[in-house]
PDB file of N, CA and C in Angstrom:
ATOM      1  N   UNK A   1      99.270 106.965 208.548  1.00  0.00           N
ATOM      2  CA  UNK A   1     100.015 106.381 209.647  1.00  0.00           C
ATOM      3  C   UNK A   1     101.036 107.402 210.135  1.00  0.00           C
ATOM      4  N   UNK A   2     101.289 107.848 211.597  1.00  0.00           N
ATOM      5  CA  UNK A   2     101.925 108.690 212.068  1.00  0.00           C
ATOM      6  C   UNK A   2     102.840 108.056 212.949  1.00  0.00           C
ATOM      7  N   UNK A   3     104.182 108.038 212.643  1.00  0.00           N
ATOM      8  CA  UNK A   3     105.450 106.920 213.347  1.00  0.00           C
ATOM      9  C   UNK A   3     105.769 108.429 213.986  1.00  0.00           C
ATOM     10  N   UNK A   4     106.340 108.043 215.442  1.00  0.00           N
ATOM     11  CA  UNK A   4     106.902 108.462 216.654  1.00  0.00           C
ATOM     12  C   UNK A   4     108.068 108.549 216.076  1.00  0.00           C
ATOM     13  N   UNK A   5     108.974 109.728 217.168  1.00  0.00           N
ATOM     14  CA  UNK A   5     110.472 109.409 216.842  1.00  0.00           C
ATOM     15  C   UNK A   5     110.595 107.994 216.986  1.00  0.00           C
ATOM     16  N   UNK A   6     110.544 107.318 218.288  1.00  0.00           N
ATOM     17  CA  UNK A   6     111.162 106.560 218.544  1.00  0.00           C
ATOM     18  C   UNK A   6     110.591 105.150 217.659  1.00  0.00           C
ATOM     19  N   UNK A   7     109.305 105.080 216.988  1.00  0.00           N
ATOM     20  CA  UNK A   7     109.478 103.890 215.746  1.00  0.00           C
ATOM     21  C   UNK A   7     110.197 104.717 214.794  1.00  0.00           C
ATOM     22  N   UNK A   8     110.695 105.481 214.679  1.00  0.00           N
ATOM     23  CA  UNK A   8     111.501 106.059 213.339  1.00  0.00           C
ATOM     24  C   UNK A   8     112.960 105.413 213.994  1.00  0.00           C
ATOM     25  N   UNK A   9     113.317 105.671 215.088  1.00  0.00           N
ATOM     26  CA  UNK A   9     114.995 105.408 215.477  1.00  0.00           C
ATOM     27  C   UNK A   9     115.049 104.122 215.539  1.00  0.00           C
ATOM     28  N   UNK A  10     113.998 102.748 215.640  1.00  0.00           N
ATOM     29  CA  UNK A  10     113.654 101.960 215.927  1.00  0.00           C
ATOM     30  C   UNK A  10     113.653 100.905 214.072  1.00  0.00           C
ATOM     31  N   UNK A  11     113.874 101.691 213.553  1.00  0.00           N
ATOM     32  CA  UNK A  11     113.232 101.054 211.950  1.00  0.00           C
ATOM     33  C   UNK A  11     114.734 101.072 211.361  1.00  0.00           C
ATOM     34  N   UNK A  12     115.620 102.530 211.082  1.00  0.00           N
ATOM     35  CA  UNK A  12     116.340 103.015 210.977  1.00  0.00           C
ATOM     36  C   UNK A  12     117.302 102.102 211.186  1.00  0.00           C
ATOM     37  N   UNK A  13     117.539 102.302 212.524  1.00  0.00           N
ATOM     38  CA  UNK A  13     118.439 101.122 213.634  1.00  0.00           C
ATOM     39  C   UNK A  13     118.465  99.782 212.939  1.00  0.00           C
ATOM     40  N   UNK A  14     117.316  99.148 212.662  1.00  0.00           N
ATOM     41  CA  UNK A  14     116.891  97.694 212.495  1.00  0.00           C
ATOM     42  C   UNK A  14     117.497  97.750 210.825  1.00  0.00           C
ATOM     43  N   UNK A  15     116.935  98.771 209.909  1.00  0.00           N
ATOM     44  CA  UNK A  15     117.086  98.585 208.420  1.00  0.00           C
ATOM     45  C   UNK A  15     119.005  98.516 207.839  1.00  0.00           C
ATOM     46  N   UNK A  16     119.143  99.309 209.012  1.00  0.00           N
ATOM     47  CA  UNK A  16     120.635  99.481 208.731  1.00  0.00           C
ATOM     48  C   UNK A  16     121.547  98.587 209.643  1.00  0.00           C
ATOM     49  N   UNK A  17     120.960  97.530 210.088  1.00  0.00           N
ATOM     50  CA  UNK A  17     121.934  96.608 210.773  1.00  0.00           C
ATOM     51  C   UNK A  17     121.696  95.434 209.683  1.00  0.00           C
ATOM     52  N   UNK A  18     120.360  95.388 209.340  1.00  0.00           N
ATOM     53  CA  UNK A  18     120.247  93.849 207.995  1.00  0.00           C
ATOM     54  C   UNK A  18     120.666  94.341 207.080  1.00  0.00           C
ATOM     55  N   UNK A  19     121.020  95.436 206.939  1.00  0.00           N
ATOM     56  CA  UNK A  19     121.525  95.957 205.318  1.00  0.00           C
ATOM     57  C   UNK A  19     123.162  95.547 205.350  1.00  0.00           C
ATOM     58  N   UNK A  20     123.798  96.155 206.398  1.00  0.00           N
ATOM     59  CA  UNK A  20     125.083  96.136 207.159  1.00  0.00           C
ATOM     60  C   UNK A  20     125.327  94.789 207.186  1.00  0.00           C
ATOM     61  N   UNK A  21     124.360  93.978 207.457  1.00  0.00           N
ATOM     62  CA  UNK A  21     124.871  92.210 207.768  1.00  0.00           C
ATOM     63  C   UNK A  21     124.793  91.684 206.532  1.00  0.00           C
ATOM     64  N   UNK A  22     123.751  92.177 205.499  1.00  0.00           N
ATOM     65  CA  UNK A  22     123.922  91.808 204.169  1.00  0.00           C
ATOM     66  C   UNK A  22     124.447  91.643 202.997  1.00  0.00           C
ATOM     67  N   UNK A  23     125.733  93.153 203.525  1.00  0.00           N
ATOM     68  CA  UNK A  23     126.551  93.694 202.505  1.00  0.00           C
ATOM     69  C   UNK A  23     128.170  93.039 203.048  1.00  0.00           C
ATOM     70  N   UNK A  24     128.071  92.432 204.380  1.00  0.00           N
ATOM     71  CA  UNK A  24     129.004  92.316 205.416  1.00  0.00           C
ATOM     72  C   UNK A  24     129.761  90.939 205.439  1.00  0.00           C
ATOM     73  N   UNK A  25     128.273  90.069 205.224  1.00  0.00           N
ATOM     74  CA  UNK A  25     128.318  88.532 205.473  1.00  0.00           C
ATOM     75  C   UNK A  25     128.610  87.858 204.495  1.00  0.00           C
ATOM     76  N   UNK A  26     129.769  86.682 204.500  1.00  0.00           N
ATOM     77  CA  UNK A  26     130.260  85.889 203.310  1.00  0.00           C
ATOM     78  C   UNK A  26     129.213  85.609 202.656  1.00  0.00           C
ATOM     79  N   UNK A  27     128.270  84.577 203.591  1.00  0.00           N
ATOM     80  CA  UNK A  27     127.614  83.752 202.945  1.00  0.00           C
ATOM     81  C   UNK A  27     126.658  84.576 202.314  1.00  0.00           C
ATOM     82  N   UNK A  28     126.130  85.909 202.139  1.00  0.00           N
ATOM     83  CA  UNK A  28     124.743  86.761 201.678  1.00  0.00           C
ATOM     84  C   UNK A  28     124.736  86.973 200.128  1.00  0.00           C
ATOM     85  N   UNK A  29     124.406  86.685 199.685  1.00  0.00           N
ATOM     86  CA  UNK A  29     124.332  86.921 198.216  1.00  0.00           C
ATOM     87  C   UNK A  29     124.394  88.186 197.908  1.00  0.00           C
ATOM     88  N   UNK A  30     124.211  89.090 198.739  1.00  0.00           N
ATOM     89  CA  UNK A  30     124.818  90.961 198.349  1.00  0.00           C
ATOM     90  C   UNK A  30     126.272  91.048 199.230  1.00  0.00           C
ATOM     91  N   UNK A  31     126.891  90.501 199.591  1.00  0.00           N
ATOM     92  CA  UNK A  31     127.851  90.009 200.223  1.00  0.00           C
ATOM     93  C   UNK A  31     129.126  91.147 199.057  1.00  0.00           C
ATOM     94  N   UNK A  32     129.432  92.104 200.051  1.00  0.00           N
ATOM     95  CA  UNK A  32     130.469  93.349 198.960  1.00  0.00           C
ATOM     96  C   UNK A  32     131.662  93.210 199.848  1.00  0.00           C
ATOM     97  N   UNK A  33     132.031  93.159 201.257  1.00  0.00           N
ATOM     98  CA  UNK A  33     132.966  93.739 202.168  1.00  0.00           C
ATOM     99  C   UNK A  33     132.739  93.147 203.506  1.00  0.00           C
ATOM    100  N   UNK A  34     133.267  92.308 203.964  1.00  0.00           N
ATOM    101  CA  UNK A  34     133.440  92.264 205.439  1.00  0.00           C
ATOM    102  C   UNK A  34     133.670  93.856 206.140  1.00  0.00           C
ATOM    103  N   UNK A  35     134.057  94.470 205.712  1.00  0.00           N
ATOM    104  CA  UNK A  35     134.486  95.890 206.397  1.00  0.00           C
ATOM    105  C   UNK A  35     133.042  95.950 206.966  1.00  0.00           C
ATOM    106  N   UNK A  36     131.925  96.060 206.108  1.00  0.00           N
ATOM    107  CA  UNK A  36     130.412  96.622 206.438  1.00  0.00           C
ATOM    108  C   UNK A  36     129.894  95.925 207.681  1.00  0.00           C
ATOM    109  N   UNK A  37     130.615  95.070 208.122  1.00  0.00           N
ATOM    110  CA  UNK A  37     129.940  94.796 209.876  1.00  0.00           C
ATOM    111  C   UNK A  37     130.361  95.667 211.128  1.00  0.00           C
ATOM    112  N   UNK A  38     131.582  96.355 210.093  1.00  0.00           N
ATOM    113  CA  UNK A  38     132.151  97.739 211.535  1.00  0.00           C
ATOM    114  C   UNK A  38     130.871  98.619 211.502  1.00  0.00           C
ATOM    115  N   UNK A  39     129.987  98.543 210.727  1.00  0.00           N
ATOM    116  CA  UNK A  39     128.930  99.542 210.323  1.00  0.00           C
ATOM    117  C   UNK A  39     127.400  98.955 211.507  1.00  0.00           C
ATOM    118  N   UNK A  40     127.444  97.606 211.394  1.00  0.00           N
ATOM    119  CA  UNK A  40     126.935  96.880 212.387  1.00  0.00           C
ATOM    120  C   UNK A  40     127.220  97.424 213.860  1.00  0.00           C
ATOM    121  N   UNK A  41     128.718  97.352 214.044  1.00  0.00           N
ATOM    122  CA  UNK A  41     129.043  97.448 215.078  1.00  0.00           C
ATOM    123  C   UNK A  41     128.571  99.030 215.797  1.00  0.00           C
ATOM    124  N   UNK A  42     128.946  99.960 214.587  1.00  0.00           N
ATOM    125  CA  UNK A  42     128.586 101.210 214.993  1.00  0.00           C
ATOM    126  C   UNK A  42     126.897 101.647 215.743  1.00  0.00           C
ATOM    127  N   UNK A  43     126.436 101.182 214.994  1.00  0.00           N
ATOM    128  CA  UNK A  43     124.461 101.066 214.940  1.00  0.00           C
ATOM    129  C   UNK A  43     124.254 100.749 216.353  1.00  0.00           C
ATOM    130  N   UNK A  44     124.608  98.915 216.882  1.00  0.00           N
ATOM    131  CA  UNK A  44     124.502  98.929 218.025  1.00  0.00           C
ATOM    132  C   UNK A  44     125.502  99.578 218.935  1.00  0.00           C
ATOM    133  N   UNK A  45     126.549  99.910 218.877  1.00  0.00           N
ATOM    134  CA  UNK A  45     127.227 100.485 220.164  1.00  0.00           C
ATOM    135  C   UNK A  45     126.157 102.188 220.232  1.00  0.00           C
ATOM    136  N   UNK A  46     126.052 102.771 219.239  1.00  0.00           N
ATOM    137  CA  UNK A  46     125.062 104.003 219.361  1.00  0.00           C
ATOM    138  C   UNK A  46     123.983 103.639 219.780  1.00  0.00           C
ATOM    139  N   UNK A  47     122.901 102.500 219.311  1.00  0.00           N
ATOM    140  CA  UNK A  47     122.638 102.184 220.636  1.00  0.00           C
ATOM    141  C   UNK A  47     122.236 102.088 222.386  1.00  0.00           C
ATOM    142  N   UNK A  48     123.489 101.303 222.094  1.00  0.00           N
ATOM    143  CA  UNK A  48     123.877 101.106 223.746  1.00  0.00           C
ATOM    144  C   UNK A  48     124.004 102.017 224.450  1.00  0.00           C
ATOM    145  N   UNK A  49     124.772 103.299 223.900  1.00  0.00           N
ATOM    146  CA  UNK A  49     125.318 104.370 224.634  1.00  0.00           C
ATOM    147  C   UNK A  49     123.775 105.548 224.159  1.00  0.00           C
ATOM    148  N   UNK A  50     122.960 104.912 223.461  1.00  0.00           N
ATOM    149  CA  UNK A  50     121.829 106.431 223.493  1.00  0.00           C
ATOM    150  C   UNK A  50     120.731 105.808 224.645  1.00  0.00           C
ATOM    151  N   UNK A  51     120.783 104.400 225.375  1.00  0.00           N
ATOM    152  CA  UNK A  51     119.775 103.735 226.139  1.00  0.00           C
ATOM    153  C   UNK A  51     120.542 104.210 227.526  1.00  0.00           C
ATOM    154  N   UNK A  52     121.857 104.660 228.100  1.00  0.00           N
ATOM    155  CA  UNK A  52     122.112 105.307 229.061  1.00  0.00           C
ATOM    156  C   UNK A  52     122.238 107.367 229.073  1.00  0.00           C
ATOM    157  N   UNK A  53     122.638 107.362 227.865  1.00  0.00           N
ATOM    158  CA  UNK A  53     123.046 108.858 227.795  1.00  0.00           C
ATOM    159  C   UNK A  53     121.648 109.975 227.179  1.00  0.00           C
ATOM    160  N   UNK A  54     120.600 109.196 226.663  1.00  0.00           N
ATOM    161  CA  UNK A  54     119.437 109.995 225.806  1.00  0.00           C
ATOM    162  C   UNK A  54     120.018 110.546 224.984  1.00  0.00           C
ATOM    163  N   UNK A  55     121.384 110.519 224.398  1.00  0.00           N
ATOM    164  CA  UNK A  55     121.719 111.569 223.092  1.00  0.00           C
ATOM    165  C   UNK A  55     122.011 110.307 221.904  1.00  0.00           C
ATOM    166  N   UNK A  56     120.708 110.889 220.927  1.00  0.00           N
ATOM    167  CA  UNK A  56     120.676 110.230 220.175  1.00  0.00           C
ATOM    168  C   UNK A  56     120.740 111.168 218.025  1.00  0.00           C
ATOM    169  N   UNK A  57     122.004 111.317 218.039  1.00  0.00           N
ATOM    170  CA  UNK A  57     121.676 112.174 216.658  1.00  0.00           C
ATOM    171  C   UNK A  57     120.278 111.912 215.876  1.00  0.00           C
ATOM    172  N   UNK A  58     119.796 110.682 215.158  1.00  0.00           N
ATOM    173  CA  UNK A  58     118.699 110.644 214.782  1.00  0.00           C
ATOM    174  C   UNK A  58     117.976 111.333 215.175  1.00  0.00           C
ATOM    175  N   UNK A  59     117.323 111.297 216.601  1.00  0.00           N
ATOM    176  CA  UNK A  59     116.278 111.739 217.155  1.00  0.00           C
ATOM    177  C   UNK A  59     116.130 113.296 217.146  1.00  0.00           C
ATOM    178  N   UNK A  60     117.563 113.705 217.103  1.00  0.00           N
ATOM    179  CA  UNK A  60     117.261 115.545 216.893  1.00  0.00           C
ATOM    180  C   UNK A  60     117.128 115.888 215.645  1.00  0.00           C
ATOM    181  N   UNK A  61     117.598 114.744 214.812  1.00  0.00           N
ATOM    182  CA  UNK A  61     117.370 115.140 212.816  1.00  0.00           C
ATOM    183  C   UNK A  61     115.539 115.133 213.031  1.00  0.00           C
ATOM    184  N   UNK A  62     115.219 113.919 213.566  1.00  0.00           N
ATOM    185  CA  UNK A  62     114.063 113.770 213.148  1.00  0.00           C
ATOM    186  C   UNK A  62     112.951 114.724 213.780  1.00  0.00           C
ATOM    187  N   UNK A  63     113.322 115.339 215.020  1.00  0.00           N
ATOM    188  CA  UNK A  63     112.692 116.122 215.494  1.00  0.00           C
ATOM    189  C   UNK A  63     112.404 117.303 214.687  1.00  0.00           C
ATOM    190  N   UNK A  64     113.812 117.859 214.349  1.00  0.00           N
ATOM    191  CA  UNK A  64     113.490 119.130 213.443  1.00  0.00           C
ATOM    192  C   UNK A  64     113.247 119.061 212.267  1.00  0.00           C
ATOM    193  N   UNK A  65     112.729 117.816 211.402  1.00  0.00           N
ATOM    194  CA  UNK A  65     111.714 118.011 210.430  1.00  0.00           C
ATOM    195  C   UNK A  65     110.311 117.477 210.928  1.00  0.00           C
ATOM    196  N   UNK A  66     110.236 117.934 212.220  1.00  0.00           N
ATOM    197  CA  UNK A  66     108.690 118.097 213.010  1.00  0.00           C
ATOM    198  C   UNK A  66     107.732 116.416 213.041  1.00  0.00           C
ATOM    199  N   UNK A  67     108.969 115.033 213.541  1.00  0.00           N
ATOM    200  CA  UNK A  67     108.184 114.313 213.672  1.00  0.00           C
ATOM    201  C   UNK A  67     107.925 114.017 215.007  1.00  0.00           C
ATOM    202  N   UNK A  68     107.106 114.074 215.918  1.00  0.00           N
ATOM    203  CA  UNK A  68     106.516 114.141 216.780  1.00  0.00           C
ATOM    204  C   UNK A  68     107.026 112.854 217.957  1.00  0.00           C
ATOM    205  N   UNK A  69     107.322 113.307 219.517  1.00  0.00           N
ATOM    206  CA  UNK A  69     107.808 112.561 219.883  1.00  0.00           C
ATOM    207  C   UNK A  69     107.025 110.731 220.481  1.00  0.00           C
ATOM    208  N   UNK A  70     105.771 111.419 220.422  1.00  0.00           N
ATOM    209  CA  UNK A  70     104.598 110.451 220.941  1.00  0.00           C
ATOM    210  C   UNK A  70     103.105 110.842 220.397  1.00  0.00           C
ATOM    211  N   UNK A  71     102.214 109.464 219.953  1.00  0.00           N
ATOM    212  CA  UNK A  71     101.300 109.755 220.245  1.00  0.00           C
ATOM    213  C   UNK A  71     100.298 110.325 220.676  1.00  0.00           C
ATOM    214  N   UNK A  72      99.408 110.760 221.008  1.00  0.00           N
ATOM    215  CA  UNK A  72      98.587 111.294 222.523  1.00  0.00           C
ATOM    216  C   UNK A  72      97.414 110.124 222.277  1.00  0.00           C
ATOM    217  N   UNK A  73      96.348 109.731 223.508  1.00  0.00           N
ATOM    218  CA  UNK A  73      95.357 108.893 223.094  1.00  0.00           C
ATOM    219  C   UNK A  73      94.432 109.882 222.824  1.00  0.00           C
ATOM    220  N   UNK A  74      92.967 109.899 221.801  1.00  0.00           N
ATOM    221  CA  UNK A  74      92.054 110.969 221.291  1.00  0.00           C
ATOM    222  C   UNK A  74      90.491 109.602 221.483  1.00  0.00           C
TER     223      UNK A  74
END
């Protein structure tokens, strides 16, 4: 299986906002710190601001260990 940047920034994004809400949220049984939803907050505002600006740190990590930006159809 060959993931695109963008299912890599897409997984990333997603794994580290339920992790963030998990470690964040009273009620979660891994429940460590309310602090860990500023971590939430961070994820989506980067985000928000990489869906107008295209600068996305991930995407240049992941580039230069050569993961490919798209598909091609074969």
């Amino acid at each position: 299986m060959n993931l695109t940047v963008n299912q890599f920034v897409r997984i990333f994004a997603g794994a580290f906002v339920l992790i963030s809400l998990a470690l964040g949220v009273e009620g979660s049984p891994l429940f460590v710190n309310a602090n860990f939803l500023w971590f939430t907050a961070f994820v989506g505002a980067n985000l928000f601001q990489s869906g107008f600006t295209r600068i996305c740190p991930l995407e240049t990590i992941l580039r230069k260990f050569g993961v490919k930006d798209s598909v091609g159809c074969s």
